[in-house]
N, C-alpha and C. Protein backbone atom coordinates (compact mmCIF):
# COMPACT_ATOMS: atom_id res chain seq x y z
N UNK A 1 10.19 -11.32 -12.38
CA UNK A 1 9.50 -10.81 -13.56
C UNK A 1 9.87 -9.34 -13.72
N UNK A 2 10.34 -9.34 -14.64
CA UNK A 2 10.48 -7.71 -15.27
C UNK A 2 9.05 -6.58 -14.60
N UNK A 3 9.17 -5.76 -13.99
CA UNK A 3 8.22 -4.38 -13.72
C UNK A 3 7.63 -4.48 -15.17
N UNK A 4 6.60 -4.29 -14.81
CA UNK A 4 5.39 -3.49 -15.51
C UNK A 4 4.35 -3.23 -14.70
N UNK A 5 3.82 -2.25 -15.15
CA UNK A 5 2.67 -1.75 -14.05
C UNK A 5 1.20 -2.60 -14.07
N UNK A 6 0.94 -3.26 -15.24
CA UNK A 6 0.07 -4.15 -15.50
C UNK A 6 0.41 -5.46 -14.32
N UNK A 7 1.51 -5.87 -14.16
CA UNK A 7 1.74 -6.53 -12.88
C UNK A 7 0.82 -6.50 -11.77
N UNK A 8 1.20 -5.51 -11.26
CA UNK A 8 0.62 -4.36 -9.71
C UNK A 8 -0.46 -4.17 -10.04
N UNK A 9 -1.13 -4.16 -11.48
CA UNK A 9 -2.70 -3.50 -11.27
C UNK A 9 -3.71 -4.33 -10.91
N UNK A 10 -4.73 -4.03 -10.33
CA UNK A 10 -6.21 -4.51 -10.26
C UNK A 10 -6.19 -5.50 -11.26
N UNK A 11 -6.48 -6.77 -10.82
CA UNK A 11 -7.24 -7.75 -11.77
C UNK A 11 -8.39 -7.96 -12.35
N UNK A 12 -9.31 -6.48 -11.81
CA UNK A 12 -10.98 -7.04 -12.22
C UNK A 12 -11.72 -6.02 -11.19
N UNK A 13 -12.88 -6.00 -11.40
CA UNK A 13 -13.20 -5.01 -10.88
C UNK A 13 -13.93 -5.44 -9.29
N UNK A 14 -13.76 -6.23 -9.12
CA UNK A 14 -14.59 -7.32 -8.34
C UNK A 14 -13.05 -7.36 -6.86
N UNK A 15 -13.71 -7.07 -5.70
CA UNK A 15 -12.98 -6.94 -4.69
C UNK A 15 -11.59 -8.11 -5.10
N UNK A 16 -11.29 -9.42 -4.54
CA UNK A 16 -10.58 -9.70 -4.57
C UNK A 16 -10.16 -10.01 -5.60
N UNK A 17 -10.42 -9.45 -6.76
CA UNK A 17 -9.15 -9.10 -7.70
C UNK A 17 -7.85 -7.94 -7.60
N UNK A 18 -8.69 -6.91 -6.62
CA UNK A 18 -7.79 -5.99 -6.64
C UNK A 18 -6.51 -6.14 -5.42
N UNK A 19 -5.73 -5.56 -6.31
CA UNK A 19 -3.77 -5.74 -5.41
C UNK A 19 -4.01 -5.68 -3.87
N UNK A 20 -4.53 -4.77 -3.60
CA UNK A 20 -4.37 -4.44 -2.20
C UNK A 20 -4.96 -5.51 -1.33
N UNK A 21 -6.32 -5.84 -2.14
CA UNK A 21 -6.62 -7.57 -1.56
C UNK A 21 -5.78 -8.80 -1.10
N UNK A 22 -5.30 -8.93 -2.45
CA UNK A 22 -4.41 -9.92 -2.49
C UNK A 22 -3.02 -9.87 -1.45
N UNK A 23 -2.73 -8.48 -1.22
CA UNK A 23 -1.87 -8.49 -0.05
C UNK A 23 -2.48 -8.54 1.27
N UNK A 24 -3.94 -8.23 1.10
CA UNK A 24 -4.76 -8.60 2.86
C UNK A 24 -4.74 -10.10 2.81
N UNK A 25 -5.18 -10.95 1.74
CA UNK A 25 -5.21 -12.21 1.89
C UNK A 25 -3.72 -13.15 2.26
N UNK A 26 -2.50 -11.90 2.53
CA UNK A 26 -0.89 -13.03 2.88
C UNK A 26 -0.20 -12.86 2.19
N UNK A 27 -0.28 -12.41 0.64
CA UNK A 27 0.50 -11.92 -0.49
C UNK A 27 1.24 -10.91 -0.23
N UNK A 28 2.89 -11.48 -0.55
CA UNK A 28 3.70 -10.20 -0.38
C UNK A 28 4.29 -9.66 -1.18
N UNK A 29 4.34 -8.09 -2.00
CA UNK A 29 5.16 -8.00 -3.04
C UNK A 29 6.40 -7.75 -3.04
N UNK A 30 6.95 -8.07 -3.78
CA UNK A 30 8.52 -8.07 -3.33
C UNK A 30 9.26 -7.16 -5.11
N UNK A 31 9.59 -5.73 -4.89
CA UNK A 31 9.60 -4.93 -5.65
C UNK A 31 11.39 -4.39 -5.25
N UNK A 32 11.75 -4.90 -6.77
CA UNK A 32 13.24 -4.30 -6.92
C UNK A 32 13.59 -3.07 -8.08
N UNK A 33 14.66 -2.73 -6.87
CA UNK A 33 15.64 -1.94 -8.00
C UNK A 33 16.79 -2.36 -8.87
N UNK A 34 17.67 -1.52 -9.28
CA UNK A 34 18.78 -2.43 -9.91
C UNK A 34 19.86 -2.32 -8.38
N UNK A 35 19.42 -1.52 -7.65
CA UNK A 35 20.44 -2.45 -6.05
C UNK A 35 19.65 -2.84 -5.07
N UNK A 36 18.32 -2.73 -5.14
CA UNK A 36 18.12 -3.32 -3.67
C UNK A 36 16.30 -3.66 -3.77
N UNK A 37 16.09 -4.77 -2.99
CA UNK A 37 14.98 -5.25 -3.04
C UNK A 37 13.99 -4.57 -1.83
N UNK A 38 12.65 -4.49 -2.09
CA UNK A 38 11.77 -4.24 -1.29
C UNK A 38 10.62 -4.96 -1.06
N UNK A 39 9.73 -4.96 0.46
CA UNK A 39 8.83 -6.01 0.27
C UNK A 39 7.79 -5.05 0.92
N UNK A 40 6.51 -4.93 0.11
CA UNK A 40 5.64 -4.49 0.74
C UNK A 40 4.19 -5.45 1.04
N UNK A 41 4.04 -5.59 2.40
CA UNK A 41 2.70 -6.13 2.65
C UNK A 41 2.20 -5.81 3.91
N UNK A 42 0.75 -6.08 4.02
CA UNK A 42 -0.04 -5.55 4.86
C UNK A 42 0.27 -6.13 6.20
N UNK A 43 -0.47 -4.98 7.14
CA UNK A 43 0.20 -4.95 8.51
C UNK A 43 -1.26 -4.92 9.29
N UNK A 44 -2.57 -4.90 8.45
CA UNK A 44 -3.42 -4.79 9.63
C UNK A 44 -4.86 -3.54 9.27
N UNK A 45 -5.26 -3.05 10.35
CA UNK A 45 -5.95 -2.30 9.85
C UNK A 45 -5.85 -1.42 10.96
N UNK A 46 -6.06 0.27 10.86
CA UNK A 46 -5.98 0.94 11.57
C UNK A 46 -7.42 2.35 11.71
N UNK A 47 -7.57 2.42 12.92
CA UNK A 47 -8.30 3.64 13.10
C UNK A 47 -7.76 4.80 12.85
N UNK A 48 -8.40 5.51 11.92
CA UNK A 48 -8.07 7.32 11.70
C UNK A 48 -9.05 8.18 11.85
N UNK A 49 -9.20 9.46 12.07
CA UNK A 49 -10.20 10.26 12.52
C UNK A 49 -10.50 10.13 10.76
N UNK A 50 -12.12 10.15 10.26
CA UNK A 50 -12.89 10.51 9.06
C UNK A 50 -12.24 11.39 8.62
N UNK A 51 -11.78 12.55 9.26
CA UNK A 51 -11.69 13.76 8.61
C UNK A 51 -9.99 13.69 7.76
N UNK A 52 -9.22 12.60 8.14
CA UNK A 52 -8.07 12.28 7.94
C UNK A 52 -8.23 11.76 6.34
N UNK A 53 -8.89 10.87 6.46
CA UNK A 53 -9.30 9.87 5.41
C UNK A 53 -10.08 10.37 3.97
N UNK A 54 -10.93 11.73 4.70
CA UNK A 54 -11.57 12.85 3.58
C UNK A 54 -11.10 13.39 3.02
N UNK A 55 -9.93 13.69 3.67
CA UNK A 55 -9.67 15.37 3.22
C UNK A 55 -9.21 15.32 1.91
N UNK A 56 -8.79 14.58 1.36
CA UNK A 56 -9.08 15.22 -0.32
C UNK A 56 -9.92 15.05 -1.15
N UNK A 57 -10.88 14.28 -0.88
CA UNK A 57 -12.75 14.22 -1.21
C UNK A 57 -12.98 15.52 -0.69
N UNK A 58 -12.99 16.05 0.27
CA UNK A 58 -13.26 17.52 0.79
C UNK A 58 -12.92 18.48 -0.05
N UNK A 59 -11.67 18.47 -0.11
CA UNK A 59 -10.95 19.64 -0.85
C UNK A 59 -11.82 19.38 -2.18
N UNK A 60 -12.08 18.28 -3.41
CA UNK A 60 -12.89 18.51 -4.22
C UNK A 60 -14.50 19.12 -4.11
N UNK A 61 -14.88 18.24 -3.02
CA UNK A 61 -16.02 18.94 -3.13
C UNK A 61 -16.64 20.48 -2.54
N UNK A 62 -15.15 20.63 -1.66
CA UNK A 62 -15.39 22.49 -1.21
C UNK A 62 -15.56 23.69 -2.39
N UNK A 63 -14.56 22.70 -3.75
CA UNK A 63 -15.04 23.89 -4.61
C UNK A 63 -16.12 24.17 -5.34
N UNK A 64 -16.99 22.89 -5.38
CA UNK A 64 -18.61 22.78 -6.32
C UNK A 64 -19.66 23.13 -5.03
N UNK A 65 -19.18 23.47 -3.93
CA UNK A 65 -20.48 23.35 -2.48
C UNK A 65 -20.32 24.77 -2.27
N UNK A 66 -21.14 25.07 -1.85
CA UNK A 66 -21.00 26.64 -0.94
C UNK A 66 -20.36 26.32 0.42
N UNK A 67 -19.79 27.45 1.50
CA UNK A 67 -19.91 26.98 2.44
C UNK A 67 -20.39 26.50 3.71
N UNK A 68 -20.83 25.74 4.05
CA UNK A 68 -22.19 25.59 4.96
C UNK A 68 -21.25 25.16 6.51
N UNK A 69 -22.16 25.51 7.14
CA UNK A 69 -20.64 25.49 9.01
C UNK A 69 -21.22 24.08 9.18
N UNK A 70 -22.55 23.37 8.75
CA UNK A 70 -22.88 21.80 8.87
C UNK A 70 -23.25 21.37 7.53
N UNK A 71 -23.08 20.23 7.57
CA UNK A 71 -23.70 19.34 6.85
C UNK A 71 -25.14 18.69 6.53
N UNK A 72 -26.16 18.93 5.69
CA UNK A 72 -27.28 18.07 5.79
C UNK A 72 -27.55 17.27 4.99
N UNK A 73 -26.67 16.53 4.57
CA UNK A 73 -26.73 15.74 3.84
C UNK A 73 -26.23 14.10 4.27
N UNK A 74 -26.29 14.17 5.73
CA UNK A 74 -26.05 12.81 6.07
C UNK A 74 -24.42 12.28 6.05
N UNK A 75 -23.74 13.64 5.74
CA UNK A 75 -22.43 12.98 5.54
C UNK A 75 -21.72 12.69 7.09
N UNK A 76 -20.19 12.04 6.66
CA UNK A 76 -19.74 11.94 8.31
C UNK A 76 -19.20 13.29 9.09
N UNK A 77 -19.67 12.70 10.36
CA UNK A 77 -19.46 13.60 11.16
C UNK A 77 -17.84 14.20 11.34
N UNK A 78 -17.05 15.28 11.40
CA UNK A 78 -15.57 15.21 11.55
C UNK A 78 -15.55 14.56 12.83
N UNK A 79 -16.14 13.60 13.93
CA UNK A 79 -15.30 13.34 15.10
C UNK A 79 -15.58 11.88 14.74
N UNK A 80 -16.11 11.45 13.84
CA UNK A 80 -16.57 9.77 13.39
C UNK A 80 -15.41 9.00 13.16
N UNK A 81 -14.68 7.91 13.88
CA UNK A 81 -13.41 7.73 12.91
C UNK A 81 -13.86 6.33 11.64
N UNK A 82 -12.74 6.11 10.92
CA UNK A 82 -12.66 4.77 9.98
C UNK A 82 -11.43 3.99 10.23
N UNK A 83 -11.49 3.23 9.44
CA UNK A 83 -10.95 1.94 9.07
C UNK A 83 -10.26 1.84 8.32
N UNK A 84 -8.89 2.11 8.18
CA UNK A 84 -8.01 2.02 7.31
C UNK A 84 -7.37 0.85 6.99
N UNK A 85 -6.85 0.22 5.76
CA UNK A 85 -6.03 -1.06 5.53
C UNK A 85 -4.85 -0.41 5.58
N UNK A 86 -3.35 -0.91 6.49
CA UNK A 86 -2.15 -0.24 6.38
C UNK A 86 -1.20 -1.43 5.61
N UNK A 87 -0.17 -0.66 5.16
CA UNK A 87 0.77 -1.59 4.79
C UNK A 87 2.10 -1.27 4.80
N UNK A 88 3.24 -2.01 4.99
CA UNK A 88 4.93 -1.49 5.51
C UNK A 88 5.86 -1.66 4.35
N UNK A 89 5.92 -1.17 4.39
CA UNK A 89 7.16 -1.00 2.88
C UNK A 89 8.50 -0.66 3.50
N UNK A 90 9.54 -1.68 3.20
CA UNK A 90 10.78 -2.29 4.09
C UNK A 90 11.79 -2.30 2.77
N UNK A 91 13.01 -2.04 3.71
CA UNK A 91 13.92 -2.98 2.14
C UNK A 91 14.76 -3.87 2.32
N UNK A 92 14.95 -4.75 1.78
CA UNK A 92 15.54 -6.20 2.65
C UNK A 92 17.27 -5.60 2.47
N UNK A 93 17.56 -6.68 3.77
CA UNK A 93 18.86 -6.46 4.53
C UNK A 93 19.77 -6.83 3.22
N UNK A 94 19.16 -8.64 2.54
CA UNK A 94 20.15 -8.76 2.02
C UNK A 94 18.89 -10.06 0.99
N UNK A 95 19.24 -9.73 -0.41
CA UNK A 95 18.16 -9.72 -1.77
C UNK A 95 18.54 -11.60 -1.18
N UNK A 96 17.49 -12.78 -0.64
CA UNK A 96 17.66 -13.62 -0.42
C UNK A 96 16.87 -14.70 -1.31
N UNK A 97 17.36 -16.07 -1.77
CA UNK A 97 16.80 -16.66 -2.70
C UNK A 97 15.03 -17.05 -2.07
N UNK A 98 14.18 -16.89 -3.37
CA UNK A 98 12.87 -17.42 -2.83
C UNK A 98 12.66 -18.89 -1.94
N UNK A 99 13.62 -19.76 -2.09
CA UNK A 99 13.51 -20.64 -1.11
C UNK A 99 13.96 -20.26 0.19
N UNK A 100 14.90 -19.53 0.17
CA UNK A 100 15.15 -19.60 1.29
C UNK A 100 14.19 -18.50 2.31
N UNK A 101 13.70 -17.42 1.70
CA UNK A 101 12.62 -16.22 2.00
C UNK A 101 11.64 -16.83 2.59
N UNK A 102 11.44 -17.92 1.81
CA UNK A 102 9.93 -19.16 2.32
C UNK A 102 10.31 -19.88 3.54
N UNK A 103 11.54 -20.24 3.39
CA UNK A 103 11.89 -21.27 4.73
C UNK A 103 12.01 -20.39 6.17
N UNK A 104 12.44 -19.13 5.70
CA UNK A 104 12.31 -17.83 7.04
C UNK A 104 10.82 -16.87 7.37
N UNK A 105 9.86 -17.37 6.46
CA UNK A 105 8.84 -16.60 6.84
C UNK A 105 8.70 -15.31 5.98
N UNK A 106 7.52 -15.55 4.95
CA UNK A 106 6.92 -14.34 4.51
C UNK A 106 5.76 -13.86 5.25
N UNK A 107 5.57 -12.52 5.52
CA UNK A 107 7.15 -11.32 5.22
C UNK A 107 8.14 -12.12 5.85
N UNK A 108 8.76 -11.01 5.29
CA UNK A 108 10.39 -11.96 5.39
C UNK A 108 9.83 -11.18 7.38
N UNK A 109 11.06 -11.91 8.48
CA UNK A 109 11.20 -11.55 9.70
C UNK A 109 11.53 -10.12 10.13
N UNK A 110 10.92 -9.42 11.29
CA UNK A 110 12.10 -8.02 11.14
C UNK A 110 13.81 -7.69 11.24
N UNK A 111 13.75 -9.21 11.15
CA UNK A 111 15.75 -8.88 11.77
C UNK A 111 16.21 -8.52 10.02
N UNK A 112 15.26 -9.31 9.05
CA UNK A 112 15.98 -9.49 7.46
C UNK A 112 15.56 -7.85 6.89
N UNK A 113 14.89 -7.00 7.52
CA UNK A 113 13.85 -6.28 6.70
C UNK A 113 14.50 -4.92 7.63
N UNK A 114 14.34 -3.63 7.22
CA UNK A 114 15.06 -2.34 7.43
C UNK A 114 13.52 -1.68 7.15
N UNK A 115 12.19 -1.57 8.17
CA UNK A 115 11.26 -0.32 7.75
C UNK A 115 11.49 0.56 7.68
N UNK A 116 11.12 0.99 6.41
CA UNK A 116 11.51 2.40 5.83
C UNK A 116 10.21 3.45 6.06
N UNK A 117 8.47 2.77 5.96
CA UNK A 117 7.51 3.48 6.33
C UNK A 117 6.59 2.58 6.91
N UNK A 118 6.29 2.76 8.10
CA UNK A 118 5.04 1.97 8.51
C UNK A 118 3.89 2.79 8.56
N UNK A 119 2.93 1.81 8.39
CA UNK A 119 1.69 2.33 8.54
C UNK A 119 0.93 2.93 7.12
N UNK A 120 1.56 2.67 6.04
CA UNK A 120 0.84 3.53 4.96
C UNK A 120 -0.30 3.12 4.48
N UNK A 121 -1.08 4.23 4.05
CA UNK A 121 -2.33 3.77 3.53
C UNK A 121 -1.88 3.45 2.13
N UNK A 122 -2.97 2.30 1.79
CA UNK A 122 -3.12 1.84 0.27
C UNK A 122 -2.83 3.20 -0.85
N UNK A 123 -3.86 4.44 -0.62
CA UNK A 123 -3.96 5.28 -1.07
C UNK A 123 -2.76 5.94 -1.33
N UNK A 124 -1.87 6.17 -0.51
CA UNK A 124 -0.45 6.61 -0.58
C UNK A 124 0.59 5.86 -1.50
N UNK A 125 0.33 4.79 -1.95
CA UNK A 125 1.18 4.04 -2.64
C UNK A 125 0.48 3.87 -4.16
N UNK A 126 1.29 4.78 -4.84
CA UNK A 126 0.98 5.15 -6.05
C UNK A 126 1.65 4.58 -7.46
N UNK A 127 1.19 3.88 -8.14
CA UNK A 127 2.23 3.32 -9.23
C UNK A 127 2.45 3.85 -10.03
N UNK A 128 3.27 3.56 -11.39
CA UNK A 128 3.70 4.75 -12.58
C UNK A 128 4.30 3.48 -13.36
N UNK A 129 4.13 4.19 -14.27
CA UNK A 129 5.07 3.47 -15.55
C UNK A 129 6.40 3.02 -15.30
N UNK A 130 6.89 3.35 -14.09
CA UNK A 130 8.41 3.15 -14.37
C UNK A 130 8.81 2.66 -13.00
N UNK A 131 8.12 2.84 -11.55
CA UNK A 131 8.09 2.58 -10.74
C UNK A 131 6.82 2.40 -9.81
N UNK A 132 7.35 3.11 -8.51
CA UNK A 132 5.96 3.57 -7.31
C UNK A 132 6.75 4.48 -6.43
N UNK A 133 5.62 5.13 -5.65
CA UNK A 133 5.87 6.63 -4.99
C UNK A 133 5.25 6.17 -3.79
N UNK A 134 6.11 5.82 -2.62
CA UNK A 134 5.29 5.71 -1.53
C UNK A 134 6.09 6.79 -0.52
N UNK A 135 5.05 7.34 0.37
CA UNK A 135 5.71 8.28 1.07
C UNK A 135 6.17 9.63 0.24
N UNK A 136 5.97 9.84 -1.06
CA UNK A 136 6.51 11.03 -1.73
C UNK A 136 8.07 10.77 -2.05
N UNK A 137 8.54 9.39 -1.93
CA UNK A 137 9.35 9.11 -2.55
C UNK A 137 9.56 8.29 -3.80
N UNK A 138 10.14 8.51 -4.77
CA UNK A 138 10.37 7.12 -6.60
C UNK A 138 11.17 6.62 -5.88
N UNK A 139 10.43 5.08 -6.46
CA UNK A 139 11.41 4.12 -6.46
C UNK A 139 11.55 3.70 -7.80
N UNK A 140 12.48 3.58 -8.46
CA UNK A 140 12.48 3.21 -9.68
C UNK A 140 12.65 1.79 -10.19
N UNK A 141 11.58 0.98 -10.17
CA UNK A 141 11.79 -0.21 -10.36
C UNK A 141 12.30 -0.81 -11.61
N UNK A 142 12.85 -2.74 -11.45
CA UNK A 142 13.68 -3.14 -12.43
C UNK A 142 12.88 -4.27 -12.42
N UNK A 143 12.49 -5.35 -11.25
CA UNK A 143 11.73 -6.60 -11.43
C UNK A 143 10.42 -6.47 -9.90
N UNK A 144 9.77 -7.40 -9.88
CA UNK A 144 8.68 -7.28 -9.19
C UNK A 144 8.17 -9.04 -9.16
N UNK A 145 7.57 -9.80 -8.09
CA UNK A 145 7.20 -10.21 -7.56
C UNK A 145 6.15 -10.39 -6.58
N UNK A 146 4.92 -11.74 -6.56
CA UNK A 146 4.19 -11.40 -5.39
C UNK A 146 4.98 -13.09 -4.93
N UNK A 147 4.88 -12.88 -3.47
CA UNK A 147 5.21 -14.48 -2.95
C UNK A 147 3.74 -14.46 -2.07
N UNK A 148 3.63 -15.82 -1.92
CA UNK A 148 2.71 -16.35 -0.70
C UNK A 148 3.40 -17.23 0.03
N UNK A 149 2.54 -16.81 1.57
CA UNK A 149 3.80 -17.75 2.50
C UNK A 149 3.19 -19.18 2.23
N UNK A 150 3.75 -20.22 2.83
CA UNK A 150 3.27 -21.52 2.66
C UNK A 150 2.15 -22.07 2.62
């Protein structure tokens, strides 16, 4: 299917409508350029210190707050950690037909797949009109895909 960002977006406002769901539930997207294909799906979930996960909720709210050395407002503690959803964004060895992708295992295996970033948060993977920015890098997309494995 031709890129569009309506693709990739949220289906609804309701948890498993949204993308990032649908890739916790086994869904893999499989996002091209005009040379080379990519597959991004989830890898799991990971612990990060709170303060990792804040810090740009912080940075907004440092400029409407005074500065206070604690908190009384019940917020988290900086040594509290969370729960992150991660996901790996790879680019395949070699652009392989959907049957055959299925008959090897979605995600595709690591021998077919070249990680380019592991571990990213949802948050980091940013879409646009014309592509996505993961890692602070464009990719400029041409077609897009979700597969499910069997």
């Amino acid at each position: 299917i031709k890129y569009s960002i309506s693709i990739v977006a949220d289906k609804g406002l309701k948890k498993p409508l949204y993308t990032s769901a649908r890739l916790k539930k086994g869904e893999v997207l499989y996002l091209e350029t005009h040379s080379c294909r990519y597959e991004l799906c989830f890898t799991g979930e990971k612990m990060v210190k709170a303060t990792v996960a804040s810090q740009a909720h912080e940075a907004d709210a440092e400029k409407s707050q005074n500065h206070h050395s604690h908190s009384s407002n019940g917020e988290k503690n900086d040594s509290e950690n969370t729960l992150i959803d991660v996901f790996r964004w790879s680019r395949c060895k070699k652009p392989l037909p959907q049957k055959v992708m299925r008959s090897i295992g979605i995600p595709l295996p690591l021998e077919h797949v070249e990680v380019l970033v592991e571990n990213v948060d949802w948050e980091d993977v940013q879409w646009s009109q014309t592509g996505v920015w993961i890692a602070g890098k464009e990719y400029t997309l041409a077609r897009v895909h979700f597969l499910s494995p069997n």
